[in-house]
PDB file of N, CA and C in Angstrom:
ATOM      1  N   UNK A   1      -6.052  -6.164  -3.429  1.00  0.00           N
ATOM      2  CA  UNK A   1      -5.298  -5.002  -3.868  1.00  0.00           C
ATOM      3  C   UNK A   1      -5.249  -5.028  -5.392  1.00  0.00           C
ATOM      4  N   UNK A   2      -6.099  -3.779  -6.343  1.00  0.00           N
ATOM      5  CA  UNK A   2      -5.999  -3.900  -7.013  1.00  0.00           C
ATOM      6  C   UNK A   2      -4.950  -2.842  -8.100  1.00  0.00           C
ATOM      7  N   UNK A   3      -5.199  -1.872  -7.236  1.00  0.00           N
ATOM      8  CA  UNK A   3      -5.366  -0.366  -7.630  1.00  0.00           C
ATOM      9  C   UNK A   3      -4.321   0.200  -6.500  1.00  0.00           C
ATOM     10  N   UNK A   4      -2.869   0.639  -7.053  1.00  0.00           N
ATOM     11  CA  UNK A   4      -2.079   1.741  -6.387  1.00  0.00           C
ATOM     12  C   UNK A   4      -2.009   3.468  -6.736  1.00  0.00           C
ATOM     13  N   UNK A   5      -2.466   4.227  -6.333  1.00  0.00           N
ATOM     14  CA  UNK A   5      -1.926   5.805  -6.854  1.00  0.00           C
ATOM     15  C   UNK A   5      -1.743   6.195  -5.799  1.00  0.00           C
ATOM     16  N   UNK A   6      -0.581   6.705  -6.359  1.00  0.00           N
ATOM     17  CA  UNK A   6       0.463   7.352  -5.182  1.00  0.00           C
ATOM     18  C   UNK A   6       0.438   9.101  -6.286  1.00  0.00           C
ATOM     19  N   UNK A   7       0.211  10.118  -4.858  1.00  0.00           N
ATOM     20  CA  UNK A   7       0.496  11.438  -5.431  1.00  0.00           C
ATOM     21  C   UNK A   7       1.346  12.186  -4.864  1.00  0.00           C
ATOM     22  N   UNK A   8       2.538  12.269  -5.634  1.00  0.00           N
ATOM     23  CA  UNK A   8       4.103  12.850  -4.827  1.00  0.00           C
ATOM     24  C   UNK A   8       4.145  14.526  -5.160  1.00  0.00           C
ATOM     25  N   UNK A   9       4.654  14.847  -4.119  1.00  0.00           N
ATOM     26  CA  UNK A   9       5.264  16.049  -3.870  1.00  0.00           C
ATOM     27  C   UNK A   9       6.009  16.392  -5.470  1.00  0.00           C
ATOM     28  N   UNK A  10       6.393  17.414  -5.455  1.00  0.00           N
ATOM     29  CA  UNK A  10       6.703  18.059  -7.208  1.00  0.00           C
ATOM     30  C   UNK A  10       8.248  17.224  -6.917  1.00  0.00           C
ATOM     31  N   UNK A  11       8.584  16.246  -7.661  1.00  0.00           N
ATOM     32  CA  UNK A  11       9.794  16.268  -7.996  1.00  0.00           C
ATOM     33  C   UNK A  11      10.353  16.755  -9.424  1.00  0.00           C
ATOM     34  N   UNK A  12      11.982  16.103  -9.749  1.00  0.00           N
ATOM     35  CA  UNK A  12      12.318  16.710 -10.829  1.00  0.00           C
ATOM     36  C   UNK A  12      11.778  16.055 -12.181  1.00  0.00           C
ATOM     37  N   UNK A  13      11.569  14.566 -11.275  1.00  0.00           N
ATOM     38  CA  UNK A  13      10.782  13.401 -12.978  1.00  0.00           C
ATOM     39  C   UNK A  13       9.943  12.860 -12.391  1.00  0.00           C
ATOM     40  N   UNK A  14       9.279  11.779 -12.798  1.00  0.00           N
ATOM     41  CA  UNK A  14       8.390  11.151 -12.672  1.00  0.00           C
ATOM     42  C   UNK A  14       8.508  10.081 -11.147  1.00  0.00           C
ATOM     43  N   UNK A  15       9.880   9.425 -10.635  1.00  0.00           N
ATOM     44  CA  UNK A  15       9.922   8.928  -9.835  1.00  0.00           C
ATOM     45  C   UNK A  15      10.909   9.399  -9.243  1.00  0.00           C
ATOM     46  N   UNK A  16      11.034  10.391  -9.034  1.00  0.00           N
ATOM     47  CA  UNK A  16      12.154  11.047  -8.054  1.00  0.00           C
ATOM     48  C   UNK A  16      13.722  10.434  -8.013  1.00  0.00           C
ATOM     49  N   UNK A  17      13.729   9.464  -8.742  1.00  0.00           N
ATOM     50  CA  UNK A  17      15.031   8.430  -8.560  1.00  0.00           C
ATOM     51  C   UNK A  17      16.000   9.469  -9.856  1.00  0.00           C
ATOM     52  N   UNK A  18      16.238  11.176  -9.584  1.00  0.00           N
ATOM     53  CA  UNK A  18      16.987  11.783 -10.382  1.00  0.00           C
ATOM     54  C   UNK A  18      17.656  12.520  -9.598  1.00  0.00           C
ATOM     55  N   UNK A  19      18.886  13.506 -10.083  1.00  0.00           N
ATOM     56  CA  UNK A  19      19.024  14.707  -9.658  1.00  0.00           C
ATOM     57  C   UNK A  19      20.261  14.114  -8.819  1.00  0.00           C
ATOM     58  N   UNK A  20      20.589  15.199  -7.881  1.00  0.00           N
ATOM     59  CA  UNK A  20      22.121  15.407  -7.397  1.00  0.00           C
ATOM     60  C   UNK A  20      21.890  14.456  -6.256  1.00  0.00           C
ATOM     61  N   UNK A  21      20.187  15.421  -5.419  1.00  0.00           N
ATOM     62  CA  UNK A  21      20.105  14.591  -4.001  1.00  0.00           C
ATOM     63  C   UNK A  21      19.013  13.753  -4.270  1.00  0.00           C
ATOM     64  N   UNK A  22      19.123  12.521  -4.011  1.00  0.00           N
ATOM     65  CA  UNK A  22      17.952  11.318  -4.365  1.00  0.00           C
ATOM     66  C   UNK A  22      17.571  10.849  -2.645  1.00  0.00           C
ATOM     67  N   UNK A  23      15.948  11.152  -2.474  1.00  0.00           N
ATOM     68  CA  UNK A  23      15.526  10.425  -1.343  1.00  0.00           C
ATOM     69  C   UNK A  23      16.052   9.010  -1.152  1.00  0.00           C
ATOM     70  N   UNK A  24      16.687   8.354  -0.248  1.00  0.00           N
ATOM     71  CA  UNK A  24      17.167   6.746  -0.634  1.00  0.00           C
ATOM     72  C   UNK A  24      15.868   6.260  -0.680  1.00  0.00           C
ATOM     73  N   UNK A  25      14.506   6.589   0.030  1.00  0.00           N
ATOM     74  CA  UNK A  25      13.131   5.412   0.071  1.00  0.00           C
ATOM     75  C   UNK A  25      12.826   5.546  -1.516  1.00  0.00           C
ATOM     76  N   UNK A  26      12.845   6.607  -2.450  1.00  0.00           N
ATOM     77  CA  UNK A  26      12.542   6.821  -3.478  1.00  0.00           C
ATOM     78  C   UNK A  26      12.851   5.523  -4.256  1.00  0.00           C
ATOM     79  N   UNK A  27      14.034   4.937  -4.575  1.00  0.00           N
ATOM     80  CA  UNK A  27      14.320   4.295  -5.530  1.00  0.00           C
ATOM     81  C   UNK A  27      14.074   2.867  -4.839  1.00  0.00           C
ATOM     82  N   UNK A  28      13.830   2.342  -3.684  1.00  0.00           N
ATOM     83  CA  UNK A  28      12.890   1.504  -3.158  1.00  0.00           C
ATOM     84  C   UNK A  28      11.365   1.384  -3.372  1.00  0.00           C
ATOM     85  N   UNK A  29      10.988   2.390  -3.238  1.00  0.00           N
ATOM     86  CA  UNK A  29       9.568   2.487  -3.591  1.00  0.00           C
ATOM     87  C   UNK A  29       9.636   2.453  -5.182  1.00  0.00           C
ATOM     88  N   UNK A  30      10.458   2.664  -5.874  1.00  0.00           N
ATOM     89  CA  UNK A  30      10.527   2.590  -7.635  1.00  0.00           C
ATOM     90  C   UNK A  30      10.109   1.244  -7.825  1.00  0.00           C
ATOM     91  N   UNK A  31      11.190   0.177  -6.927  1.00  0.00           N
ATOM     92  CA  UNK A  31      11.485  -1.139  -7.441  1.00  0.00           C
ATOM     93  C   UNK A  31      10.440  -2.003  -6.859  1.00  0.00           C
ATOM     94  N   UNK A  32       9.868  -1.433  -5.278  1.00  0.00           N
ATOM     95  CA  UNK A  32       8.599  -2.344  -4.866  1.00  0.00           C
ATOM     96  C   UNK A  32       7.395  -1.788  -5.697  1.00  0.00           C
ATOM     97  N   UNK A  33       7.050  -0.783  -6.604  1.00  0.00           N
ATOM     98  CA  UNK A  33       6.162  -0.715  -7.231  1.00  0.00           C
ATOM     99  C   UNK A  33       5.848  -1.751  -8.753  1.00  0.00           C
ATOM    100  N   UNK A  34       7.760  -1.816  -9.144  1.00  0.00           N
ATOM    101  CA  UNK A  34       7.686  -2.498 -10.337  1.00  0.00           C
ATOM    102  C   UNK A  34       7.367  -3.491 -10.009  1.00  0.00           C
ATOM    103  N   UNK A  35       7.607  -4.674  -8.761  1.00  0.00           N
ATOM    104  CA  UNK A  35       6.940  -5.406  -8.225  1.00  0.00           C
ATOM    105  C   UNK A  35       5.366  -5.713  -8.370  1.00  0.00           C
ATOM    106  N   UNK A  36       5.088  -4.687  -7.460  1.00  0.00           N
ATOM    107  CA  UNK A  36       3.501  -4.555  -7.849  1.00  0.00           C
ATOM    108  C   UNK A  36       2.764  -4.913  -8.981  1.00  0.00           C
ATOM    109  N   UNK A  37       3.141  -3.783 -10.093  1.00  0.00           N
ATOM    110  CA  UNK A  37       2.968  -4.053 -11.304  1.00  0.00           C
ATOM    111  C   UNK A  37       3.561  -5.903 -12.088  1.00  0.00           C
ATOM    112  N   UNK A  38       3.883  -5.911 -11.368  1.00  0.00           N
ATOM    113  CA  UNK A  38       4.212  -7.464 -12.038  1.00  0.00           C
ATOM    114  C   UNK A  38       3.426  -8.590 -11.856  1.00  0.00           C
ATOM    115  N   UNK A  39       2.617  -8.132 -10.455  1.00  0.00           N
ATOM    116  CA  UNK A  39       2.174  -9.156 -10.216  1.00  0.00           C
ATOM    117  C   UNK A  39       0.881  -8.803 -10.400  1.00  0.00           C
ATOM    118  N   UNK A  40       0.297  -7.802 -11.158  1.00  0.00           N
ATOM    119  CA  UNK A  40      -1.111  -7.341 -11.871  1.00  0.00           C
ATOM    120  C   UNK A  40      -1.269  -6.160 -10.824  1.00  0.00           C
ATOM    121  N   UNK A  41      -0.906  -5.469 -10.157  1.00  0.00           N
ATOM    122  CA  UNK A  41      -1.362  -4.109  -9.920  1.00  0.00           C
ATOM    123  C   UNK A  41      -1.474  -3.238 -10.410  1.00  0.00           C
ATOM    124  N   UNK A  42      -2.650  -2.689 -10.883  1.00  0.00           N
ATOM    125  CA  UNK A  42      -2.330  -1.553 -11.067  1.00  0.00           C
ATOM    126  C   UNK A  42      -1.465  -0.180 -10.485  1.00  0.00           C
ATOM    127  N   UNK A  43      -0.812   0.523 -10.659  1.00  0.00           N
ATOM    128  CA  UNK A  43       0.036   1.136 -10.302  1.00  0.00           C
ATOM    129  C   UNK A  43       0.233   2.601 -11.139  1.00  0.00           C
ATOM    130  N   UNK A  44      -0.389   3.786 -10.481  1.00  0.00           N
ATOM    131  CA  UNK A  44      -0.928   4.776 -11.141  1.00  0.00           C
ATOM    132  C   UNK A  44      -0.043   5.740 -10.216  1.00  0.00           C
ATOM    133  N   UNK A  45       1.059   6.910 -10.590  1.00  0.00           N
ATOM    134  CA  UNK A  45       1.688   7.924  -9.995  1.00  0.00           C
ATOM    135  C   UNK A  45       1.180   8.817 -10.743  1.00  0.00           C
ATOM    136  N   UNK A  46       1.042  10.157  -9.442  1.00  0.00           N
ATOM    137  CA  UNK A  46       1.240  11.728 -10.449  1.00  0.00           C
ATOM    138  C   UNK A  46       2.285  12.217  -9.436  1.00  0.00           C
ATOM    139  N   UNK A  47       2.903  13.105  -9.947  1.00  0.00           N
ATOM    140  CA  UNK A  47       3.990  13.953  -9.577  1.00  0.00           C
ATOM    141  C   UNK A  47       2.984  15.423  -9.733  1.00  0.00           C
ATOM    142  N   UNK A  48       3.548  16.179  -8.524  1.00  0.00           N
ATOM    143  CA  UNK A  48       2.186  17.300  -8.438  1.00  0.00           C
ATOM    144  C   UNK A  48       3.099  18.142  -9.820  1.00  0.00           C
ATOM    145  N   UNK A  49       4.580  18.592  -9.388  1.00  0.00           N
ATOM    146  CA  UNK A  49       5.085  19.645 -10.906  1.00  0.00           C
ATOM    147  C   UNK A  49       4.710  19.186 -12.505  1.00  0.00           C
ATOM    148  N   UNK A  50       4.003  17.957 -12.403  1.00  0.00           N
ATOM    149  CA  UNK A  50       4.389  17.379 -14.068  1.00  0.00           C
ATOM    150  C   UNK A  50       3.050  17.282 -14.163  1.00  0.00           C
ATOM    151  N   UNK A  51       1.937  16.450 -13.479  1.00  0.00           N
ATOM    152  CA  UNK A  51       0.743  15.991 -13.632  1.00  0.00           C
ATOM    153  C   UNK A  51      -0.791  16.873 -12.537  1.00  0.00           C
ATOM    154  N   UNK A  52      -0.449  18.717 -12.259  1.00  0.00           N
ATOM    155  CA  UNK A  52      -0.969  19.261 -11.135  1.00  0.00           C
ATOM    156  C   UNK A  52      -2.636  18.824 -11.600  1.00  0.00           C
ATOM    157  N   UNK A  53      -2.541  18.671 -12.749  1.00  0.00           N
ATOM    158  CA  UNK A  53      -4.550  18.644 -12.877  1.00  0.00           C
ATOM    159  C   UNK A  53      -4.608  17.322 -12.239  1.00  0.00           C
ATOM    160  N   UNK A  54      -3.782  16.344 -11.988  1.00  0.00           N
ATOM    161  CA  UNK A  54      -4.461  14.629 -11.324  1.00  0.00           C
ATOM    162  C   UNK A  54      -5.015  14.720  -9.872  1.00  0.00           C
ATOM    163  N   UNK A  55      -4.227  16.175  -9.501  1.00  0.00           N
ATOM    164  CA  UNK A  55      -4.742  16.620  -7.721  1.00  0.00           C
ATOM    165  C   UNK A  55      -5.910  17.101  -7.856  1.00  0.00           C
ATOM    166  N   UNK A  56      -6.127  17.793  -8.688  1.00  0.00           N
ATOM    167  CA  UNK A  56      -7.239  18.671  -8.736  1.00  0.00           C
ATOM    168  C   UNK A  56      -8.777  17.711  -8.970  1.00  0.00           C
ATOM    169  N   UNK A  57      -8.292  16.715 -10.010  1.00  0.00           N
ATOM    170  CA  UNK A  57      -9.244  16.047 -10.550  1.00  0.00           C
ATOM    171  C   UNK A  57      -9.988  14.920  -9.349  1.00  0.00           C
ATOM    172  N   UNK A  58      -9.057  14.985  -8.553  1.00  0.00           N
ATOM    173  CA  UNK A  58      -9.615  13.754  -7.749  1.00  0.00           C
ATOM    174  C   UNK A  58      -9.832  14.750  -6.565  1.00  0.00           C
ATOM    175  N   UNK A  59     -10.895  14.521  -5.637  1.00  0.00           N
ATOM    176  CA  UNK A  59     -11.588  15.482  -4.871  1.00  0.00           C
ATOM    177  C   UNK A  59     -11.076  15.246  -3.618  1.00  0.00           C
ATOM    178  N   UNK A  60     -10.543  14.199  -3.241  1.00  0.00           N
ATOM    179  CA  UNK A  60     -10.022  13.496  -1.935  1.00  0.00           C
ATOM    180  C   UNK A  60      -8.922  14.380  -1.390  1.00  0.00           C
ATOM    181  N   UNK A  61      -8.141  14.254  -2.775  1.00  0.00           N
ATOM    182  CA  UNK A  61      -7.098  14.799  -2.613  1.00  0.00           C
ATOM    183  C   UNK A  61      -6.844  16.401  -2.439  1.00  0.00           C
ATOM    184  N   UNK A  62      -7.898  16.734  -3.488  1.00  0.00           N
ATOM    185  CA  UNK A  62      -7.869  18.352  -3.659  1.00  0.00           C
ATOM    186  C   UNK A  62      -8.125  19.000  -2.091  1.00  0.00           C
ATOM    187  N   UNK A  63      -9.102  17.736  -1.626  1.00  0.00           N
ATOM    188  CA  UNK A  63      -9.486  18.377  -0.344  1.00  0.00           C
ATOM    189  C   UNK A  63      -8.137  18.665   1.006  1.00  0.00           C
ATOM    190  N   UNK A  64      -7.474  17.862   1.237  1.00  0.00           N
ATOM    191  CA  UNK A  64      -6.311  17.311   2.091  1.00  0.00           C
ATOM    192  C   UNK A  64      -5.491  18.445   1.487  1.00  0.00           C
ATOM    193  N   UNK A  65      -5.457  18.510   0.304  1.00  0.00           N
ATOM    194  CA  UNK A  65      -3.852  20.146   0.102  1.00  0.00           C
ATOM    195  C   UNK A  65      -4.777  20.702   0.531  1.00  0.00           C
ATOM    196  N   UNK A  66      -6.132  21.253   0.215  1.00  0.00           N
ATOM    197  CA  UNK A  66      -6.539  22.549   0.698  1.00  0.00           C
ATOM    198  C   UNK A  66      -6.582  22.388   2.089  1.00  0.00           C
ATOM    199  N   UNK A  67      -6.680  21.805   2.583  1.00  0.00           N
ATOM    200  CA  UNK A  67      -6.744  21.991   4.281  1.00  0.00           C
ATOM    201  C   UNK A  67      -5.491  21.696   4.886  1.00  0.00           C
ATOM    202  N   UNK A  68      -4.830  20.992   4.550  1.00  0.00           N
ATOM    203  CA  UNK A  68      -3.542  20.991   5.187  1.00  0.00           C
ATOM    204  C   UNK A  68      -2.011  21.200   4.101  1.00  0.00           C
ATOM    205  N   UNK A  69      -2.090  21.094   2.790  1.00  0.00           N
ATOM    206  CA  UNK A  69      -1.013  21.946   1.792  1.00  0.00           C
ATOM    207  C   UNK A  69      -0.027  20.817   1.966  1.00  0.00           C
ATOM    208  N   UNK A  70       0.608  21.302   0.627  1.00  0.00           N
ATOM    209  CA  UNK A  70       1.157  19.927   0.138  1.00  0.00           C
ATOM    210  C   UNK A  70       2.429  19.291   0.998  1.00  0.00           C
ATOM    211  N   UNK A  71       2.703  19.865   2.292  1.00  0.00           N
ATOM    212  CA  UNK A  71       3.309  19.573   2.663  1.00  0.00           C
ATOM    213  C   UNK A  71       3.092  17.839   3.337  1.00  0.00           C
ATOM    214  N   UNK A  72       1.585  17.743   3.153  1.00  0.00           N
ATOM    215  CA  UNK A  72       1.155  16.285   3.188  1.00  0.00           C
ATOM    216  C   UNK A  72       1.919  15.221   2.596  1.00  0.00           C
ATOM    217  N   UNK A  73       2.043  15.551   1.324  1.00  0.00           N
ATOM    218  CA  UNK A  73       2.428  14.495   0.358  1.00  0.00           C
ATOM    219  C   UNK A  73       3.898  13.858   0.514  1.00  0.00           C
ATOM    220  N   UNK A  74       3.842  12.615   0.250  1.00  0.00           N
ATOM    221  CA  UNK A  74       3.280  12.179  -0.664  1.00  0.00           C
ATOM    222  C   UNK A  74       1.204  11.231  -0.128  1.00  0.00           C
ATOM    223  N   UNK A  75       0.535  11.121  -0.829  1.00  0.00           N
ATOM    224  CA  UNK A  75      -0.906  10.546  -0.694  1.00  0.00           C
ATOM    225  C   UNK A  75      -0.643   8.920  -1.123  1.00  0.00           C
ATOM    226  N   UNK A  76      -0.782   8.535  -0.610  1.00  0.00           N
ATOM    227  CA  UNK A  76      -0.606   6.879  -1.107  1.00  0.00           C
ATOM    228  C   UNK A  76      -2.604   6.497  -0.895  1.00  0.00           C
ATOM    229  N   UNK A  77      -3.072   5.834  -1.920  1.00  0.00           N
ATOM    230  CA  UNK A  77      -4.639   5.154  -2.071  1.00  0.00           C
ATOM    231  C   UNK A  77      -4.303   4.027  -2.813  1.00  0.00           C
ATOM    232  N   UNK A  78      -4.927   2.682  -1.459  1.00  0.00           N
ATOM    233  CA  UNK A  78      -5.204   1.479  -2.387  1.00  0.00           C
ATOM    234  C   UNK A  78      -6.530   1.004  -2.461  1.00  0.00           C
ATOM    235  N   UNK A  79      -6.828   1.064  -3.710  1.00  0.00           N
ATOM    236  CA  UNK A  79      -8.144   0.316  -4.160  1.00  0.00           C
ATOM    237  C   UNK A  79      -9.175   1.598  -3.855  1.00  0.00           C
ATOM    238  N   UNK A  80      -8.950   3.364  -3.801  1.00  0.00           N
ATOM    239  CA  UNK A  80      -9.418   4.100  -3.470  1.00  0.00           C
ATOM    240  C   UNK A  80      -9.409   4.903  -1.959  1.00  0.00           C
ATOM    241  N   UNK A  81      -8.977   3.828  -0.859  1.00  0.00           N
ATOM    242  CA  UNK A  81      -8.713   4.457   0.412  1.00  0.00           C
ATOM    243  C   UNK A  81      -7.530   4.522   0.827  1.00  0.00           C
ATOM    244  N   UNK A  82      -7.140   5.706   0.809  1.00  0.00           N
ATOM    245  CA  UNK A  82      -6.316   6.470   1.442  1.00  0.00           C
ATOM    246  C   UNK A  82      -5.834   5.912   2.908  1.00  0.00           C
ATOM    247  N   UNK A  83      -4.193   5.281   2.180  1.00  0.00           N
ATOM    248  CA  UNK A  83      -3.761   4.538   3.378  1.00  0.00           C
ATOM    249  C   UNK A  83      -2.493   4.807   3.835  1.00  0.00           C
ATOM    250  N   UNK A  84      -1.731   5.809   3.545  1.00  0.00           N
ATOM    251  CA  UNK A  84      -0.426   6.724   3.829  1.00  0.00           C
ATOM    252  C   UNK A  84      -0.371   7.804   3.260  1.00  0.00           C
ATOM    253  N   UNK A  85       0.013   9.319   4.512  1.00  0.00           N
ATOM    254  CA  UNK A  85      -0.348  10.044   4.155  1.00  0.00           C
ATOM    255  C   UNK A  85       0.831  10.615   4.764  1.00  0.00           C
ATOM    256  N   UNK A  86       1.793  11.728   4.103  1.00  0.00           N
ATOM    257  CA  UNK A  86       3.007  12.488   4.499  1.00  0.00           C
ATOM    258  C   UNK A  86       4.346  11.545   4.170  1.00  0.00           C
ATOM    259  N   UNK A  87       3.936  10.056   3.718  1.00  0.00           N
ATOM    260  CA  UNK A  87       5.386   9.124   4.012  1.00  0.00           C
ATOM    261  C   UNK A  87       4.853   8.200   3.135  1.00  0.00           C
ATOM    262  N   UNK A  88       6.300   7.284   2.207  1.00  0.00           N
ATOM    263  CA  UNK A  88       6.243   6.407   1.648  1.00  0.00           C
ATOM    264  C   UNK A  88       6.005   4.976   2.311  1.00  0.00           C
ATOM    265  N   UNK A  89       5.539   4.131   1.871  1.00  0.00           N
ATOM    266  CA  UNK A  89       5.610   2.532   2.715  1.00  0.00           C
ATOM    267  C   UNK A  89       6.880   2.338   2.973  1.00  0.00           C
ATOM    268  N   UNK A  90       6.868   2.099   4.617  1.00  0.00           N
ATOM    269  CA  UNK A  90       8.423   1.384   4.401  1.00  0.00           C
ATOM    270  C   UNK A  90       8.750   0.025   4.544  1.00  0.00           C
ATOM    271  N   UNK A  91       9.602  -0.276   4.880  1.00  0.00           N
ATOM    272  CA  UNK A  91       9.827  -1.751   4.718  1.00  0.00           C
ATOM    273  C   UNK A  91       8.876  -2.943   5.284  1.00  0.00           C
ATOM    274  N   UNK A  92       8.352  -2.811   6.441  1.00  0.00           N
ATOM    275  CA  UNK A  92       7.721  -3.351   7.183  1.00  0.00           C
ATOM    276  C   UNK A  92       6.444  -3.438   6.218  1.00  0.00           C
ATOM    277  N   UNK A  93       5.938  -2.297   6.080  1.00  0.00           N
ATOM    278  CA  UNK A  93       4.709  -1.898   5.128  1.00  0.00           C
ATOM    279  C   UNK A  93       4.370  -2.601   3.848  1.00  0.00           C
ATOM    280  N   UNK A  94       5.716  -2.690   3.096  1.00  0.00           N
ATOM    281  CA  UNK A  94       5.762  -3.322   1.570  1.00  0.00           C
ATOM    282  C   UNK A  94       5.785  -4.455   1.888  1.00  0.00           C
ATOM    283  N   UNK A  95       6.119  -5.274   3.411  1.00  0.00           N
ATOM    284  CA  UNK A  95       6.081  -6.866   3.107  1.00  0.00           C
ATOM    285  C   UNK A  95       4.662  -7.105   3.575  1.00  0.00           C
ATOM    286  N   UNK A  96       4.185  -6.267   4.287  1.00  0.00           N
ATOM    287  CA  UNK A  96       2.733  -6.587   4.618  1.00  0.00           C
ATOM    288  C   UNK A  96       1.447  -6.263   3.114  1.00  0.00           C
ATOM    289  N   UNK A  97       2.479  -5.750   2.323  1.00  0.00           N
ATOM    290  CA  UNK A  97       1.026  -5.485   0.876  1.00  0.00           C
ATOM    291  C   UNK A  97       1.316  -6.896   0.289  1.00  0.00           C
ATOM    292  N   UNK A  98       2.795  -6.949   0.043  1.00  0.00           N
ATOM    293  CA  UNK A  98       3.122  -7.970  -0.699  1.00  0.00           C
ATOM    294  C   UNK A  98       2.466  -9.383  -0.172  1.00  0.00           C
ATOM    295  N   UNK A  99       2.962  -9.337   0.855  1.00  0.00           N
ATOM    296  CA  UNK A  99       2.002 -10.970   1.886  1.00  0.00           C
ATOM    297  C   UNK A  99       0.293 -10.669   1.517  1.00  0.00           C
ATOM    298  N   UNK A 100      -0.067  -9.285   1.564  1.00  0.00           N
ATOM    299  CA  UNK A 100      -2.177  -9.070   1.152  1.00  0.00           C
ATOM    300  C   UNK A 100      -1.966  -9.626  -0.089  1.00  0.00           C
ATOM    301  N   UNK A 101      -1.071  -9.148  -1.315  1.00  0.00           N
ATOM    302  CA  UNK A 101      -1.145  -9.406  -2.566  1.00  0.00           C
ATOM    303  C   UNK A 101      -1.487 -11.169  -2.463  1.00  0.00           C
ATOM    304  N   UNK A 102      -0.450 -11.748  -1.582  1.00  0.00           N
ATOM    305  CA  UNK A 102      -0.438 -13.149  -2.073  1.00  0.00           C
ATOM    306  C   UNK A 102      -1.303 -13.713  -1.836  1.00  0.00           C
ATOM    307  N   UNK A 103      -1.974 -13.395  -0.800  1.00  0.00           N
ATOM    308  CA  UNK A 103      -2.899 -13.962   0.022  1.00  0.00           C
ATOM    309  C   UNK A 103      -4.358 -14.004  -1.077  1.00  0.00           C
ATOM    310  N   UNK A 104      -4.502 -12.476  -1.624  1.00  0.00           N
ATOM    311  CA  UNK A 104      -5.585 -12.200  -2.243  1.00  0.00           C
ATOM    312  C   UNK A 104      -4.990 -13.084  -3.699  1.00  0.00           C
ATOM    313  N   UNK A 105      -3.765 -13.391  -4.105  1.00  0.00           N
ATOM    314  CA  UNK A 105      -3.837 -14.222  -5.255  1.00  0.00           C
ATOM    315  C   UNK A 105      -4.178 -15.957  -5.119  1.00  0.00           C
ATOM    316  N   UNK A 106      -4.345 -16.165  -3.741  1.00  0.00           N
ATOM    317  CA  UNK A 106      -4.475 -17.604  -3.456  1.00  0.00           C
ATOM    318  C   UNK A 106      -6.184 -17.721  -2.980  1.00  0.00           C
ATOM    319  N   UNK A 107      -6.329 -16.915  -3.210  1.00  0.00           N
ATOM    320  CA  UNK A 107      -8.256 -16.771  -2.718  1.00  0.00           C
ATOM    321  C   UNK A 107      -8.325 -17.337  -1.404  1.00  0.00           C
ATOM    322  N   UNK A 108      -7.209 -16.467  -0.404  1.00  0.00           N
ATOM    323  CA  UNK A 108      -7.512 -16.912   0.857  1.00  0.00           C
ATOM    324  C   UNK A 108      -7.695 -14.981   1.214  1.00  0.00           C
ATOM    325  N   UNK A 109      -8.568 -14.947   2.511  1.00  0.00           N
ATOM    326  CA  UNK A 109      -9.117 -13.845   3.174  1.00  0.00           C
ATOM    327  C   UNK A 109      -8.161 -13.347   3.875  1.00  0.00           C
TER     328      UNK A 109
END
């Protein structure tokens, strides 16, 4: 795991962790990303209201709104394949990257 981009639905900022009503997975997924990033992931978000050309630019994606509309999102891709689609990782999910992370930092398969 080298490579995270996650492409969210239009929120109000950059990680949704704003505003009156806050998704609770939102500010989980904030803190297991800073994670990520700590331990050398890359870790790449667009927000469709702030960053709409990052949908456009990547063809995967452009394709999935056009056929099924953004009601998809959020797009989660690691290392390029598209591995959650409509929903954030949840708990179960983040201990199973985190356990790949370690695994792939101990040069075991």
């Amino acid at each position: 795991m080298k490579e995270i981009k996650i492409y969210d639905p239009a929120m109000c900022c950059s990680t949704g962790v704003c505003g009156p009503d806050i998704d609770p997975v939102l500010p989980q997924v904030a803190g297991f990303l800073h994670q990520l990033k700590e331990r050398g992931v890359k870790v790449e978000r667009y927000n469709l209201s702030q960053q709409p050309i990052a949908f456009v630019q990547n063809s995967q994606v452009k394709s999935i709104l056009q056929n099924e509309g953004v009601e998809v999102l959020p797009l989660v891709f690691i290392d390029g394949e598209l591995v959650l689609k409509g929903n954030y990782p949840d708990q179960e999910t983040r201990k199973e990257w985190l356990h790949r992370l370690a695994q792939e930092g101990s040069g075991a398969a």
